[in-house]
Every structure is written in C-alpha cells, then in structure tokens.
N, C-alpha and C. Protein backbone atom coordinates (compact mmCIF):
# COMPACT_ATOMS: atom_id res chain seq x y z
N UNK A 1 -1.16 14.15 30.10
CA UNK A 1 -1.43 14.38 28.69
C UNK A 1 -0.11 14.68 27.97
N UNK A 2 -0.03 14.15 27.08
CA UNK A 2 1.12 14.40 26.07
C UNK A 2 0.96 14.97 25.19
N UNK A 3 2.46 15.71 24.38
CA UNK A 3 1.84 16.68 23.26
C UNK A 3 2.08 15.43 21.91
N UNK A 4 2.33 16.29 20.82
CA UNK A 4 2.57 15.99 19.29
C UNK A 4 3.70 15.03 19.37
N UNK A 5 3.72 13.87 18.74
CA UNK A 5 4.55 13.03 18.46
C UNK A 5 5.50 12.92 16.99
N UNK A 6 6.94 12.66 16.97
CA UNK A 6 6.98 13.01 15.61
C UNK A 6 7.65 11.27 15.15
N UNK A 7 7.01 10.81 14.31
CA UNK A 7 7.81 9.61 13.79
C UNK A 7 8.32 9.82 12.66
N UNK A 8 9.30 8.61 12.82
CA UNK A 8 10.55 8.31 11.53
C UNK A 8 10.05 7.38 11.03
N UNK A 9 10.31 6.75 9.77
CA UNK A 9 10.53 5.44 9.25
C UNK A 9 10.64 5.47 7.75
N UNK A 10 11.64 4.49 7.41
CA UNK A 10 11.81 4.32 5.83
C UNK A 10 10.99 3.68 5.18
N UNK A 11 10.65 3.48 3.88
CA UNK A 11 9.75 3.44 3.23
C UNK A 11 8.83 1.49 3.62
N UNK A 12 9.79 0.93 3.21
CA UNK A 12 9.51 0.00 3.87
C UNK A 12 8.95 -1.15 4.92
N UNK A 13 9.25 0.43 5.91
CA UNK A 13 8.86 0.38 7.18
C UNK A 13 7.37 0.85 7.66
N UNK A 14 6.92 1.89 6.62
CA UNK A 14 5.13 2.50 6.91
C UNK A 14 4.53 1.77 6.51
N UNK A 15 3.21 1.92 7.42
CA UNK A 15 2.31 0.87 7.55
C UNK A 15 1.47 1.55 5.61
N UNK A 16 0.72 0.68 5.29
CA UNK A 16 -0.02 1.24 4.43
C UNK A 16 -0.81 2.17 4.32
N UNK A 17 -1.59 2.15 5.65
CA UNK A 17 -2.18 3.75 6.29
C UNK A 17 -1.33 4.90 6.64
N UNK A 18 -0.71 4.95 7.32
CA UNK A 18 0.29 5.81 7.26
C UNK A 18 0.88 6.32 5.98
N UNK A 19 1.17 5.15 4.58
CA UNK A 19 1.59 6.18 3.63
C UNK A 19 0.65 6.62 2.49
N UNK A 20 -0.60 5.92 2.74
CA UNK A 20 -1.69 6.69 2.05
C UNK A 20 -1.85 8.05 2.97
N UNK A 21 -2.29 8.42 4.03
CA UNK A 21 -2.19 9.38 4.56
C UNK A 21 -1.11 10.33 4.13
N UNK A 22 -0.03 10.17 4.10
CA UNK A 22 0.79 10.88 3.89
C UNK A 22 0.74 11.66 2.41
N UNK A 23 0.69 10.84 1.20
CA UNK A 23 0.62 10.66 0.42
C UNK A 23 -0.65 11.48 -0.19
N UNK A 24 -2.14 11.34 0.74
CA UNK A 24 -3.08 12.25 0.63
C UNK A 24 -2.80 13.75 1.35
N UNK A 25 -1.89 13.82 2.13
CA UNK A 25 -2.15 15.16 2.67
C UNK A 25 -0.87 15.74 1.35
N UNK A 26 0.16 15.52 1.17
CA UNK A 26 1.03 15.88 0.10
C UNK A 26 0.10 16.50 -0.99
N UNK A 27 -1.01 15.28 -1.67
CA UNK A 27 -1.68 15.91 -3.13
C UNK A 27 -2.66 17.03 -2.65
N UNK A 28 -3.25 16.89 -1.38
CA UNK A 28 -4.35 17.88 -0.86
C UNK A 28 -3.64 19.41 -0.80
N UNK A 29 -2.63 19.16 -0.29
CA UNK A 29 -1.82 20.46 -0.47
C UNK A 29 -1.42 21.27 -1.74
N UNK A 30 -0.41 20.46 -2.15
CA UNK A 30 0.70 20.63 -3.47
C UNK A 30 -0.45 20.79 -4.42
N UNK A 31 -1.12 19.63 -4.71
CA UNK A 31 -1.87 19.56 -5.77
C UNK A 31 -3.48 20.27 -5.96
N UNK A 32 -3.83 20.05 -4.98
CA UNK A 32 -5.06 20.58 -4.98
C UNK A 32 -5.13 22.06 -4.49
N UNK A 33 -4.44 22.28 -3.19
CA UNK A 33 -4.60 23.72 -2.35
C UNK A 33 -3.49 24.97 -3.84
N UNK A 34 -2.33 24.43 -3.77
CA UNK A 34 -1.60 25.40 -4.68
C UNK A 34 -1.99 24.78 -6.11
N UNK A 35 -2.58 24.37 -6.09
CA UNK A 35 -2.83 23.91 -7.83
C UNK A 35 -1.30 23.71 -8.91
N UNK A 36 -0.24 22.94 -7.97
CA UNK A 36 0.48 22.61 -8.44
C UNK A 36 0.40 20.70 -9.16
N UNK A 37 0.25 20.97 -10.78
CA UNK A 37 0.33 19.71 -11.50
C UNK A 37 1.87 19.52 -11.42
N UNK A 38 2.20 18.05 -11.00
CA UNK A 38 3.52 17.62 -10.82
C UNK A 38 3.27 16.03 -10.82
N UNK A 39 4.62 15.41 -10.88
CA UNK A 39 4.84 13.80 -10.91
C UNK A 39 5.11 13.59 -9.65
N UNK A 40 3.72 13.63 -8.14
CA UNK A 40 4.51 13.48 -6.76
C UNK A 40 5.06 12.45 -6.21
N UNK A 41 4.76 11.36 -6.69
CA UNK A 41 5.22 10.11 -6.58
C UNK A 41 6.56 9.76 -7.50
N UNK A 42 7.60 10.34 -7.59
CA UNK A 42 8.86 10.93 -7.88
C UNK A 42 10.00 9.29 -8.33
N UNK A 43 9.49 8.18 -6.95
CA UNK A 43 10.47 7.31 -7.12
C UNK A 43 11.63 7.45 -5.68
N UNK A 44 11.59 8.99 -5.65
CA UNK A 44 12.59 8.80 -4.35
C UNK A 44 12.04 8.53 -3.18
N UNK A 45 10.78 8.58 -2.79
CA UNK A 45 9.90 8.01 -1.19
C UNK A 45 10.81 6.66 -1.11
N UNK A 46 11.03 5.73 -2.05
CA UNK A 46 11.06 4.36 -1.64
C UNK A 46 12.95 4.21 -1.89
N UNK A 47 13.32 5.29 -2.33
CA UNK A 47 15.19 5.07 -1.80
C UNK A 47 15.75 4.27 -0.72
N UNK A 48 16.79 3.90 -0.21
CA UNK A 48 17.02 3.41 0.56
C UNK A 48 17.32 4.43 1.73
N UNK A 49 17.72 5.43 1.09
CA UNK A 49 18.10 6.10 2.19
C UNK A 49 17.24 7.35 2.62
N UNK A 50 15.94 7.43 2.17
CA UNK A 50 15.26 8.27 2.57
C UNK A 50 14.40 8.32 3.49
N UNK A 51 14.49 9.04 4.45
CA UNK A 51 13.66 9.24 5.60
C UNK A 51 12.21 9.76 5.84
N UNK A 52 11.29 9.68 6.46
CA UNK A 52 9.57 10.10 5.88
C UNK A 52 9.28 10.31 7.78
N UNK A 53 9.28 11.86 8.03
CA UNK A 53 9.04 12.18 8.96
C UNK A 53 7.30 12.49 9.23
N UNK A 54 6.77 12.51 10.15
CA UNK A 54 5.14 12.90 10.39
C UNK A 54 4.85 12.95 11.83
N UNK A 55 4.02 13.59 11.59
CA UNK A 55 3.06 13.91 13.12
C UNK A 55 1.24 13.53 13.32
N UNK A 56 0.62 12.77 13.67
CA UNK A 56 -0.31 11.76 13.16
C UNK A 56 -1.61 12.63 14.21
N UNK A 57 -2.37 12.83 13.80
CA UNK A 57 -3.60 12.91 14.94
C UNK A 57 -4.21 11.82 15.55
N UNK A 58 -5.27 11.96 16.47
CA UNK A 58 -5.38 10.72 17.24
C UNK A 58 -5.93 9.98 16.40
N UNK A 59 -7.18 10.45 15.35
CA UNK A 59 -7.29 9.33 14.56
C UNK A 59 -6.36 8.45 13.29
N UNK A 60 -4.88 9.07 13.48
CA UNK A 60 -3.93 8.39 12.74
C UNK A 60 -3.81 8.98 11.42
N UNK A 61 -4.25 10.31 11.47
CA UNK A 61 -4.31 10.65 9.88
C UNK A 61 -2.70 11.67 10.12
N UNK A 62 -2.11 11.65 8.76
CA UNK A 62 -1.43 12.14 8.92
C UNK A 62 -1.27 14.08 8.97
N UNK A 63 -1.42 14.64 9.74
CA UNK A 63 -1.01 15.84 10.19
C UNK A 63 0.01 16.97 9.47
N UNK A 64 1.38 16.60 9.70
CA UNK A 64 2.07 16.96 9.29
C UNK A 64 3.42 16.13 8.93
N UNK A 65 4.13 16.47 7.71
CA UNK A 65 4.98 15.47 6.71
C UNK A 65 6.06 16.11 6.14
N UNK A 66 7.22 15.84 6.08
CA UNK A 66 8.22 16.02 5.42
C UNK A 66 9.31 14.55 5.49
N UNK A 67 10.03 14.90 4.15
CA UNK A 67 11.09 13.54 3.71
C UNK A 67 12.06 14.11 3.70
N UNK A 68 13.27 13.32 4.41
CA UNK A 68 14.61 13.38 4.01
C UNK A 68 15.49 13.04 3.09
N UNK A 69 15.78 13.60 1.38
CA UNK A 69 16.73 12.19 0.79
C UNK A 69 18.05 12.81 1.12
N UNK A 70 18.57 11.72 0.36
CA UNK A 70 20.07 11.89 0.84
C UNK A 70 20.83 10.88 1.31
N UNK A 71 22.42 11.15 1.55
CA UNK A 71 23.19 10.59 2.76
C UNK A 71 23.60 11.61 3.75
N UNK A 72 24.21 11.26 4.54
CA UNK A 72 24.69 12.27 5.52
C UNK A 72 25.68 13.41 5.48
N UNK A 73 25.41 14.41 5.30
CA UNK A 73 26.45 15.38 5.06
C UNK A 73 25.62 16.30 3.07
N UNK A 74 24.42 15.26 2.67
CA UNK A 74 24.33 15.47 1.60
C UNK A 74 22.74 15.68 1.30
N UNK A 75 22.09 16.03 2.88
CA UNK A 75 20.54 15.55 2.37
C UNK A 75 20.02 16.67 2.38
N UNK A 76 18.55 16.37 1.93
CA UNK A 76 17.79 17.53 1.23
C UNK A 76 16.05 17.38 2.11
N UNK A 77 15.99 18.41 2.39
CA UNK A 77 14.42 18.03 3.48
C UNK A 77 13.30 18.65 2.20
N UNK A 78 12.40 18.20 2.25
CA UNK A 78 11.67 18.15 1.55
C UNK A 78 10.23 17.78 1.51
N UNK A 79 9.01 18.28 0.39
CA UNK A 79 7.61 18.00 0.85
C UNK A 79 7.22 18.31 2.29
N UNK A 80 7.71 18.91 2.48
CA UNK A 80 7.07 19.81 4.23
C UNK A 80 5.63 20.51 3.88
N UNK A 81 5.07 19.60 4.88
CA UNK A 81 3.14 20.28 4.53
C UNK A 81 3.07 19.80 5.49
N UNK A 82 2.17 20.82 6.17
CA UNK A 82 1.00 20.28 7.00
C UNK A 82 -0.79 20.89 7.16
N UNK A 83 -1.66 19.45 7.14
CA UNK A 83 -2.47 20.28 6.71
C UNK A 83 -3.50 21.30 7.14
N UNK A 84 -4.06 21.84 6.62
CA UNK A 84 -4.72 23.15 6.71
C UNK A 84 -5.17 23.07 7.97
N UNK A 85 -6.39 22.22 8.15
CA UNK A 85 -6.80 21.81 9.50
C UNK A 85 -6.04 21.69 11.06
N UNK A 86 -4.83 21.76 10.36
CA UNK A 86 -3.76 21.32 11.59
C UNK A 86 -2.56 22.52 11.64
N UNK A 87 -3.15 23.58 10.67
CA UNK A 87 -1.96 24.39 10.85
C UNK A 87 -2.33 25.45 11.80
N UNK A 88 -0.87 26.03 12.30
CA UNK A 88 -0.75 27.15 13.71
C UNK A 88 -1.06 26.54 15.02
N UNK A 89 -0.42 25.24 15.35
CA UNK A 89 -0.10 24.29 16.00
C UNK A 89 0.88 23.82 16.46
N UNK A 90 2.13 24.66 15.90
CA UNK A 90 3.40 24.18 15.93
C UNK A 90 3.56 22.87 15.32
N UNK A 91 3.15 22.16 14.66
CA UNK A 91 3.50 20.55 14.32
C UNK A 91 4.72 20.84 12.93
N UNK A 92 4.66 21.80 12.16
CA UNK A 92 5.81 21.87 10.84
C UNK A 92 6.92 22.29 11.73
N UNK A 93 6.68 22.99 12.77
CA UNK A 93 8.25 23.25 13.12
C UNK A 93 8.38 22.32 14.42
N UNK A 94 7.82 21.67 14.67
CA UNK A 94 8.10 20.70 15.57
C UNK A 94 9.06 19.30 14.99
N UNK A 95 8.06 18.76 13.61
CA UNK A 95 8.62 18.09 12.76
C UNK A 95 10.60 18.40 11.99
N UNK A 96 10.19 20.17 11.61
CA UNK A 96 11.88 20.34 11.11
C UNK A 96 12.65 20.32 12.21
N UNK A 97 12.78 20.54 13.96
CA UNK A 97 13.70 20.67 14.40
C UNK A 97 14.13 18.95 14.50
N UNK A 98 12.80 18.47 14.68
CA UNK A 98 13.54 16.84 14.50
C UNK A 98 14.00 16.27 13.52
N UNK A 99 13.73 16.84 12.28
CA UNK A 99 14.24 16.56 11.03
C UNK A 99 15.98 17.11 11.14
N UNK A 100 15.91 18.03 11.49
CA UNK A 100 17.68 18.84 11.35
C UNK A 100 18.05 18.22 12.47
N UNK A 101 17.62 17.67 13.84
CA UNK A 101 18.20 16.85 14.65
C UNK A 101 18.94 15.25 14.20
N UNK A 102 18.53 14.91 13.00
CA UNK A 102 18.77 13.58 12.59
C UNK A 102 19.63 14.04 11.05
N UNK A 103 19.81 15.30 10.92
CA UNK A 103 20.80 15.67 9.93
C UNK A 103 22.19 15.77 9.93
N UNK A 104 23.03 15.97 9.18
CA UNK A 104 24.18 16.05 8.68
C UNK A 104 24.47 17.61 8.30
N UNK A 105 24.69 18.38 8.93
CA UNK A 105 25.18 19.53 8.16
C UNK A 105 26.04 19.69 6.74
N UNK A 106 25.99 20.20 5.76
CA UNK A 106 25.02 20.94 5.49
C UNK A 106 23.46 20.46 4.78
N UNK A 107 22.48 20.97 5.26
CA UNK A 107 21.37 20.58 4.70
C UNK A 107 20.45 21.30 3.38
N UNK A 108 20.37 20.81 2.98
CA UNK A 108 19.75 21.74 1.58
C UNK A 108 17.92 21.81 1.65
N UNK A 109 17.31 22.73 1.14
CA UNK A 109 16.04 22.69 1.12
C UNK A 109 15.64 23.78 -0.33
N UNK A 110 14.69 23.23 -0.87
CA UNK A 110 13.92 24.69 -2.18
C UNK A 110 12.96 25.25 -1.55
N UNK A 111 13.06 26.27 -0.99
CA UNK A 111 11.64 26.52 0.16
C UNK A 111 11.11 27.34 -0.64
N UNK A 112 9.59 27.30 -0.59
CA UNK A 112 8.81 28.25 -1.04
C UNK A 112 8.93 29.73 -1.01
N UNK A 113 9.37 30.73 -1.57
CA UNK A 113 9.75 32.07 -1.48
C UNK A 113 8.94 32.61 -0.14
N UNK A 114 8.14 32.47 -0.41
CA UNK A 114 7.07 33.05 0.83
C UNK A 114 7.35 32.59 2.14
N UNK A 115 8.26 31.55 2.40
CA UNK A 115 8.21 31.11 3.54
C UNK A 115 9.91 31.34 3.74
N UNK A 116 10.23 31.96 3.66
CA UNK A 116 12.16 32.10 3.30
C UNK A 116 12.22 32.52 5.04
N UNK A 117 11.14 33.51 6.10
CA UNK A 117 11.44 33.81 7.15
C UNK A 117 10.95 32.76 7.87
N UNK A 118 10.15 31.44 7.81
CA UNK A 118 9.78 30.56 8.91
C UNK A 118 11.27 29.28 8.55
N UNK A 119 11.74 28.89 7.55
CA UNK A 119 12.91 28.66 7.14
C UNK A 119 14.41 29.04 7.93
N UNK A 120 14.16 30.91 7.72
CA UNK A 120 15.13 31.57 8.63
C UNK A 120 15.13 31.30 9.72
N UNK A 121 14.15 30.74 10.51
CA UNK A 121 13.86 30.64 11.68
C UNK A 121 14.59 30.09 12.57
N UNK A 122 15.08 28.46 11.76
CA UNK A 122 15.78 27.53 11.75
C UNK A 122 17.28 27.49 11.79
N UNK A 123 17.74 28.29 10.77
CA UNK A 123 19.24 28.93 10.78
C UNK A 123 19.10 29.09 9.13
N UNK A 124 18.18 28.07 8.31
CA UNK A 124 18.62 28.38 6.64
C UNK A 124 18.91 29.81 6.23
N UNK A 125 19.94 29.64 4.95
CA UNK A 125 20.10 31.07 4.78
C UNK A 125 19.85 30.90 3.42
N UNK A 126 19.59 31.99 2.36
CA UNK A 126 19.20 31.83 0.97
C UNK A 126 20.77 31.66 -0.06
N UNK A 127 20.34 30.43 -0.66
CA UNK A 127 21.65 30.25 -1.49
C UNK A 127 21.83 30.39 -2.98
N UNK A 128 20.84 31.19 -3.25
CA UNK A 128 20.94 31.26 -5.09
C UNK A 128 19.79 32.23 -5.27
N UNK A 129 19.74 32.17 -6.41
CA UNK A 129 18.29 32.78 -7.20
C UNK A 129 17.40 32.53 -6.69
N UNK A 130 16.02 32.99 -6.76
CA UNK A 130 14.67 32.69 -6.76
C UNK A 130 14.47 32.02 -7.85
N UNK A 131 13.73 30.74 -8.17
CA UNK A 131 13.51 30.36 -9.36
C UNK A 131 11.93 30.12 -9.20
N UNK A 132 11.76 29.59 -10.60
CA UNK A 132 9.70 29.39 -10.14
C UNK A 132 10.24 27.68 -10.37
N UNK A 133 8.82 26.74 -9.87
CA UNK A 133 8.84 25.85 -9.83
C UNK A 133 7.83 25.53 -9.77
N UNK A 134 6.61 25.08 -10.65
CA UNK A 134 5.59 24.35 -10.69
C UNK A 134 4.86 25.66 -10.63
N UNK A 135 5.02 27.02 -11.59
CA UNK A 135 4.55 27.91 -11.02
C UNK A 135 4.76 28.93 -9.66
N UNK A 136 5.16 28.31 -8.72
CA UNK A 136 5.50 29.18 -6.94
C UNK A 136 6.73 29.50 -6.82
N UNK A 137 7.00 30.67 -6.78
CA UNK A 137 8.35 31.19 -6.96
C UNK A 137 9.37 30.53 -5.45
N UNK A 138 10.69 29.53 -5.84
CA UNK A 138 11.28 28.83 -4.47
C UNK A 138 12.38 29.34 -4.54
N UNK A 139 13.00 29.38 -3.65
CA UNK A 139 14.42 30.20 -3.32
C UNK A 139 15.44 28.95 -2.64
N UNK A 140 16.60 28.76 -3.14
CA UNK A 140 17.66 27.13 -2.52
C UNK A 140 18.03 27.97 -1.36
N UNK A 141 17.83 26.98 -0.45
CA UNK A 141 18.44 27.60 0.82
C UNK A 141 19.36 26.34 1.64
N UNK A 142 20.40 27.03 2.51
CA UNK A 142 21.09 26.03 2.90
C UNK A 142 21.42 26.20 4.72
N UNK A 143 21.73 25.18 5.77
CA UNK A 143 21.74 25.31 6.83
C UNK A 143 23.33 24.81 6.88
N UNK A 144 24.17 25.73 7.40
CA UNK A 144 25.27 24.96 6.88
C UNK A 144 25.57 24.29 9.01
C-alpha cells in the first residue's frame, strides 16, 4: 500500500478534471467556507511559469492544492487548501515540503495570520505587518 501522492504540472499540462477539481476545492474553501468574495481565477494559473501542485484521492478529486508563481529565486506559494474532508492527514504539509523542494530560496508566501505557526513549521519567518485581505487578517512571510 502506498501513501499520498503529490503531482506537478503547468497549466497546460492538467487534465480538465484535475483543474475543475482544483478549481472547485479553491472556491469551496476561499469562497464559500471563509466567505471570502474575490476574482479567483486571477489570470496567473495559466502563466508560463507557474506551477499547480495537488494531492488527488482515489476517486481523483482533488484533495489538497497549492500554486507556485514566479521564477526561481522569485516565487511565491500560494492558494494552499485542502479540503475539509481531507484535513489532519498530513496532505498540506506533505504538498509544501514538495513545494519548497522544487523552490528557489527565497520564497515568499501571505499566510493567513492564524496559521503563522504551521508556516513556522517549515522555516517561514514573518516579514512585515499583518494586513487584512479579503477580510482575514495575512501576515508576508518569507523562507529565506
């Protein structure tokens, strides 16, 4: 038996299921769970250089999700959710160590204030103000 799997691929590259999935667990979260109204479909998913990490259950739904933009030395991790059903599983921090494995030091992230110690966890340290954002107070943090 094997555990959690984590895939890569650029935009290009996901199947159509895969980025509806993705795409639904993002609004189920962001939008619906925190009742954050936002523009999530941003434009940067389909960059060239952005990366779209996940962890899929057996029936292929997507689990857990975060994106890389950026270049190397310059990227930013981002949209990290996983969902409800699937959380306290290890799959979000399974996903960031492979995410910071395929990084560039230094890495940037806006992490949710509340989560500044599962963040810490990692090595991020807090790099500015607390600001609010869509309502949820986020704090810039950086992994240098």
């Amino acid at each position: 038996m094997t555990g959690p799997v984590v895939r890569w691929a650029r935009f290009a590259d996901l199947s159509p299921y895969t980025l509806y999935s993705a795409i639904r667990l993002r609004i189920a979260v962001f939008a619906v769970e925190q009742w954050c109204v936002y523009q999530d479909l941003d434009g940067r998913d389909t960059e060239d250089t952005t990366w779209h990490g996940w962890v899929e259950g057996d029936d292929g739904d997507v689990l857990s999700y975060l994106r890389i933009l950026g270049s190397p030395g310059n990227e930013v991790i981002g949209r990290v959710v996983t969902s409800p059903a699937a959380r306290g599983r290890g799959l979000g921090a399974l996903l960031m160590r492979s995410a910071l494995d395929r990084c560039q030091r230094p890495v940037r992230i806006g992490a949710q204030s509340y989560l500044l110690g599962w963040y810490g966890a990692f090595g991020f340290v807090a790099g500015g103000p607390e600001y609010l954002e869509d309502g949820i107070p986020h704090t810039p943090m950086t992994l240098g």
